[in-house]
N, C-alpha and C. Protein backbone atom coordinates (compact mmCIF):
# COMPACT_ATOMS: atom_id res chain seq x y z
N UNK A 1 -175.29 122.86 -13.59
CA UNK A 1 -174.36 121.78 -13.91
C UNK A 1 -172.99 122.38 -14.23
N UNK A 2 -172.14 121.93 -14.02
CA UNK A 2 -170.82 121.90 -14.39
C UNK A 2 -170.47 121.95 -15.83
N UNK A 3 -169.13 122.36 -15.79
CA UNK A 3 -168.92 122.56 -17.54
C UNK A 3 -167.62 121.60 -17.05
N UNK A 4 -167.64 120.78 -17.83
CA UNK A 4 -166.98 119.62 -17.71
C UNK A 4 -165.77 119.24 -18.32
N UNK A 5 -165.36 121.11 -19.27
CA UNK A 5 -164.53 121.42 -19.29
C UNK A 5 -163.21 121.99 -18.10
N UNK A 6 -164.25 122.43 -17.63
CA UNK A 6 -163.37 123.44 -16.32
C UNK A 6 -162.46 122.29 -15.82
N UNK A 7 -161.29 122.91 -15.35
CA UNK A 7 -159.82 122.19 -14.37
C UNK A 7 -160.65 122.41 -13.27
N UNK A 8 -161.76 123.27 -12.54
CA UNK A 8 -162.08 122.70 -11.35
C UNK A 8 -163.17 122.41 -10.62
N UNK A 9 -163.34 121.62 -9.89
CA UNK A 9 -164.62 121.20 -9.32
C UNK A 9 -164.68 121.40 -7.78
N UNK A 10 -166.47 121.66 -8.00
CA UNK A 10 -167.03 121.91 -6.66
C UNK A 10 -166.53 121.13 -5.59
N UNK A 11 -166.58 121.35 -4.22
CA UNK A 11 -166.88 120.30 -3.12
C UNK A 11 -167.57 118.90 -3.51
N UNK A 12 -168.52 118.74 -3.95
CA UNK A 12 -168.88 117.95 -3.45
C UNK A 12 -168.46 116.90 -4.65
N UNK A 13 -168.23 117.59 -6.39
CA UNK A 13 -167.00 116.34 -6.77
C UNK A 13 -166.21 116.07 -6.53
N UNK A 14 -165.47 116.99 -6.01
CA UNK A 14 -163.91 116.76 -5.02
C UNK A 14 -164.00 115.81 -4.09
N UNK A 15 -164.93 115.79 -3.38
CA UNK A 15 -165.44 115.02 -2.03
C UNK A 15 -165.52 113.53 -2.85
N UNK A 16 -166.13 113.55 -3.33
CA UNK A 16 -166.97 112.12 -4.53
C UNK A 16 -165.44 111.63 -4.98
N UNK A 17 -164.51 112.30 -5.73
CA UNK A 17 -163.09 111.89 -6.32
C UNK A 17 -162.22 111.26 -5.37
N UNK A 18 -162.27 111.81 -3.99
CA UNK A 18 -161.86 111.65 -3.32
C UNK A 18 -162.24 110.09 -1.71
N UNK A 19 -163.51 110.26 -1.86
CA UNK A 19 -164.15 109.20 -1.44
C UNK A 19 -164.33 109.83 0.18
N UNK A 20 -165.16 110.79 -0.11
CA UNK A 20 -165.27 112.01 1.27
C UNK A 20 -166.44 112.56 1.31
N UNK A 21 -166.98 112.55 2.41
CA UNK A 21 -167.73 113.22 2.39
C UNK A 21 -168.19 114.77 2.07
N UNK A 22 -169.12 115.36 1.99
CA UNK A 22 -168.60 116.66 1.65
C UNK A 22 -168.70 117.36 2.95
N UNK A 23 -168.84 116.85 3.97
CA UNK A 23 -168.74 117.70 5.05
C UNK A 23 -167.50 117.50 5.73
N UNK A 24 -166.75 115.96 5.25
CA UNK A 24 -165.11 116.02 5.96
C UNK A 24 -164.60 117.06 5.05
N UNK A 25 -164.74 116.50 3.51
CA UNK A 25 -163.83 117.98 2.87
C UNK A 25 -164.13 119.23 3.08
N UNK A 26 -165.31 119.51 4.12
CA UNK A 26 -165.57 120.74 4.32
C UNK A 26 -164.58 121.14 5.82
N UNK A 27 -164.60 120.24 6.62
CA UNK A 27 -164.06 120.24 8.00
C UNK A 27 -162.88 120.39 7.96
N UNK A 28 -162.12 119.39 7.46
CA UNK A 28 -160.19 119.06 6.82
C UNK A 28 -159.67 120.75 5.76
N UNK A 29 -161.17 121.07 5.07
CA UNK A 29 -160.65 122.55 4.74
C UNK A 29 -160.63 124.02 5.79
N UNK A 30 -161.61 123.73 6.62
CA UNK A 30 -161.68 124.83 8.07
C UNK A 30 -160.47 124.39 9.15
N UNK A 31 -160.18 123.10 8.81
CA UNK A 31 -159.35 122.74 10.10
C UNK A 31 -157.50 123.24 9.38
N UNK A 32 -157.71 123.37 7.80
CA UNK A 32 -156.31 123.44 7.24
C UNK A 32 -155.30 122.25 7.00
N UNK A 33 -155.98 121.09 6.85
CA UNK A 33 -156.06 119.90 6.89
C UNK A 33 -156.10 119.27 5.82
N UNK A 34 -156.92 119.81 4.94
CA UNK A 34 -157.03 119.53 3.64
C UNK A 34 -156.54 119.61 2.19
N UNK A 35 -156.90 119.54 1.38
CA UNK A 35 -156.25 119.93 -0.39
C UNK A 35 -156.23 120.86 -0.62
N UNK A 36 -155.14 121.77 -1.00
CA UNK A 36 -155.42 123.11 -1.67
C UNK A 36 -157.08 123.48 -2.28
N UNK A 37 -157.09 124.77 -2.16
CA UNK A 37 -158.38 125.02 -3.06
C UNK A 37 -158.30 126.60 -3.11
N UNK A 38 -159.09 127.21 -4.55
CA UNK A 38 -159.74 127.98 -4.72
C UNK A 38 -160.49 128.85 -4.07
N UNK A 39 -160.72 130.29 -4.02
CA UNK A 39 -162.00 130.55 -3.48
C UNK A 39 -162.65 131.68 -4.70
N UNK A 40 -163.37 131.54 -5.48
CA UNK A 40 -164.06 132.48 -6.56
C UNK A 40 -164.76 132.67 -6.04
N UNK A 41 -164.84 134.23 -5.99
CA UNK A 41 -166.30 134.62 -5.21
C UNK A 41 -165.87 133.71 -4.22
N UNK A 42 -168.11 133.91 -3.83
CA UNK A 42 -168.15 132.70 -2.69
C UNK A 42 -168.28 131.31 -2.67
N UNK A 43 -167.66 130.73 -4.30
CA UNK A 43 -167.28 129.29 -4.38
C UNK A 43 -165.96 128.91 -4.04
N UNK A 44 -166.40 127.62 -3.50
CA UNK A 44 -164.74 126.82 -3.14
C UNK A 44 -165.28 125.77 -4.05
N UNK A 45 -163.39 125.84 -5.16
CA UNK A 45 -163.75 125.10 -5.85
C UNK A 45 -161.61 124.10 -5.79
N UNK A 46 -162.22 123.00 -6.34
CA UNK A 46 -160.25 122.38 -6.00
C UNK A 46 -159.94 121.87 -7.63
N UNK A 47 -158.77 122.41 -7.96
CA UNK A 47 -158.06 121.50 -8.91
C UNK A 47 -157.67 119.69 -8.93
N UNK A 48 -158.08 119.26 -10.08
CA UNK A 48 -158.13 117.80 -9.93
C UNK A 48 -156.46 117.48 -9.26
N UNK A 49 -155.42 118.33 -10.29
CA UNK A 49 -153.94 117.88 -9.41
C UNK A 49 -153.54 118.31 -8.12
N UNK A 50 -154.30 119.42 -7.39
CA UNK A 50 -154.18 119.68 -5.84
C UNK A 50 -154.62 118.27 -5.25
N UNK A 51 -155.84 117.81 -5.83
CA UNK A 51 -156.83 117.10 -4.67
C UNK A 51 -155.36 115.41 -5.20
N UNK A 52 -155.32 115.13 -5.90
CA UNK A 52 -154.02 114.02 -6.23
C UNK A 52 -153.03 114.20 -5.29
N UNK A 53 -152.26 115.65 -5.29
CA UNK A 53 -151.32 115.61 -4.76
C UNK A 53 -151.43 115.43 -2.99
N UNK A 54 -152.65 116.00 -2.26
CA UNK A 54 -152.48 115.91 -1.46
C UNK A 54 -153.00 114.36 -1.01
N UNK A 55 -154.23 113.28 -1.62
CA UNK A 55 -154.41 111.92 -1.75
C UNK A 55 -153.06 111.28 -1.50
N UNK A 56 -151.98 112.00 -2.74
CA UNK A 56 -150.61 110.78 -2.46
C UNK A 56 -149.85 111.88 -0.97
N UNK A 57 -150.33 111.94 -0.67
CA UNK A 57 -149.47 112.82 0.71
C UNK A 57 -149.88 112.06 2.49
N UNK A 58 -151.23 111.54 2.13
CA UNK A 58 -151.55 110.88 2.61
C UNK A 58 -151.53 109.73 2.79
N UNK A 59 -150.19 108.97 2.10
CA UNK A 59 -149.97 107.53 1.84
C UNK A 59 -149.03 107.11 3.63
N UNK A 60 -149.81 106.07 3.77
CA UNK A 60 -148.68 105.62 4.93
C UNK A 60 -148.59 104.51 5.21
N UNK A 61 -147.56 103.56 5.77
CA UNK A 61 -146.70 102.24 5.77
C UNK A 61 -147.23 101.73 6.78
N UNK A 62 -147.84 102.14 7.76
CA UNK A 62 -148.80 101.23 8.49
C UNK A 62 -149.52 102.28 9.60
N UNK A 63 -150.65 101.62 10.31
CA UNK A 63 -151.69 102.36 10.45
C UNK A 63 -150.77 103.28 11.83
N UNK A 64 -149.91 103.14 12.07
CA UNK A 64 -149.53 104.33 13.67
C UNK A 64 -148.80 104.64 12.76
N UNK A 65 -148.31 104.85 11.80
CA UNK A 65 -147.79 106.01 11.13
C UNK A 65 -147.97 107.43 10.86
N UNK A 66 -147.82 108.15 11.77
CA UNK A 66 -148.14 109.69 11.80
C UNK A 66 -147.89 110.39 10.77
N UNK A 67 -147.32 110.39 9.69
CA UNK A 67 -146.89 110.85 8.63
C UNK A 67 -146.07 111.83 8.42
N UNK A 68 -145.66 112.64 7.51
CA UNK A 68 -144.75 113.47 7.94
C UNK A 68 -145.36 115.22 7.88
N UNK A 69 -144.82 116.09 8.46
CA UNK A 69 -145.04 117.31 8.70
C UNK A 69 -145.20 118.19 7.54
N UNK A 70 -143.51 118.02 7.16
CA UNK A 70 -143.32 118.47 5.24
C UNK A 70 -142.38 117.21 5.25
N UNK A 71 -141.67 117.67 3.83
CA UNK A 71 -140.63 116.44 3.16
C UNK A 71 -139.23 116.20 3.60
N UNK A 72 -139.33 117.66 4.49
CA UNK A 72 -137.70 118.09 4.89
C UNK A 72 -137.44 116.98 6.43
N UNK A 73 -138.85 116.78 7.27
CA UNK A 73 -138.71 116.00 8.56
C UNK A 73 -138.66 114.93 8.19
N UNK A 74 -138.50 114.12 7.01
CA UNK A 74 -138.18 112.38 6.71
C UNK A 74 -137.18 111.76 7.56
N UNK A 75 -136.29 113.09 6.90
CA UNK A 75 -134.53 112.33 7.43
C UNK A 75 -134.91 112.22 8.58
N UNK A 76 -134.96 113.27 9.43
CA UNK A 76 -135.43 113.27 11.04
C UNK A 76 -136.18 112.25 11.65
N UNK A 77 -137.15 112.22 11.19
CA UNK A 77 -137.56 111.01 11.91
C UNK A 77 -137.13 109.59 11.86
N UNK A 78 -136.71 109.33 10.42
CA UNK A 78 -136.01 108.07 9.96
C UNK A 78 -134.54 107.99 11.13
N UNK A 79 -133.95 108.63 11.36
CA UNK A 79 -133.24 108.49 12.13
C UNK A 79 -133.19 108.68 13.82
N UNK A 80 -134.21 108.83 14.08
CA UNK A 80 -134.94 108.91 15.37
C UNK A 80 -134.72 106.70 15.66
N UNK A 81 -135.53 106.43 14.72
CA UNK A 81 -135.20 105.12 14.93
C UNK A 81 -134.71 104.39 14.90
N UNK A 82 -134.67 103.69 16.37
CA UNK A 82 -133.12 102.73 16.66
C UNK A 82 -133.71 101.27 16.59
C-alpha cells in the first residue's frame, strides 16, 4: 500500500486521478505524450501537480482543435486565422 503521505503516486493512481486507463498512461508515457513522471528505481511514479498541469494542457475550445505545440505557437496560429 501506499503511504498516503508521499507527493507521489503509482500509475495506476495517476491513471484513476486522471480518468485513464493504466495502459493509456502507460502508452501516452512511451509515446512522450504524457505527464511528467519520475523514475525510482524501476518505479514510475507522477507528482499530483505534473499530472494537473498537464490535464489543464489538454483543455480545448472545440473538438478539431489540435492544440498547441508549446505556449510560444498561440500567437501563430491565432493569426493564421482569417
Amino acid at each position: 500500500m501506499e503511504n498516503s503521505r508521499s507527493p507521489y503516486m503509482p500509475q495506476a493512481l495517476a491513471a484513476e486521478f486522471l480518468g485513464l486507463s493504466p495502459k493509456t498512461l502507460e502508452r501516452f508515457r512511451v509515446e512522450g505524450r504524457g505527464p511528467a513522471f519520475l523514475k525510482l528505481g524501476r518505479r514510475v511514479v507522477y507528482s499530483r501537480d505534473d499530472l494537473v498541469k498537464w490535464a489543464e494542457a489538454q483543455r480545448r475550445h472545440s473538438t478539431s482543435d489540435p492544440g498547441l505545440a508549446t505556449a510560444d505557437s498561440g500567437s501563430a496560429r491565432t493569426s493564421s486565422r482569417a
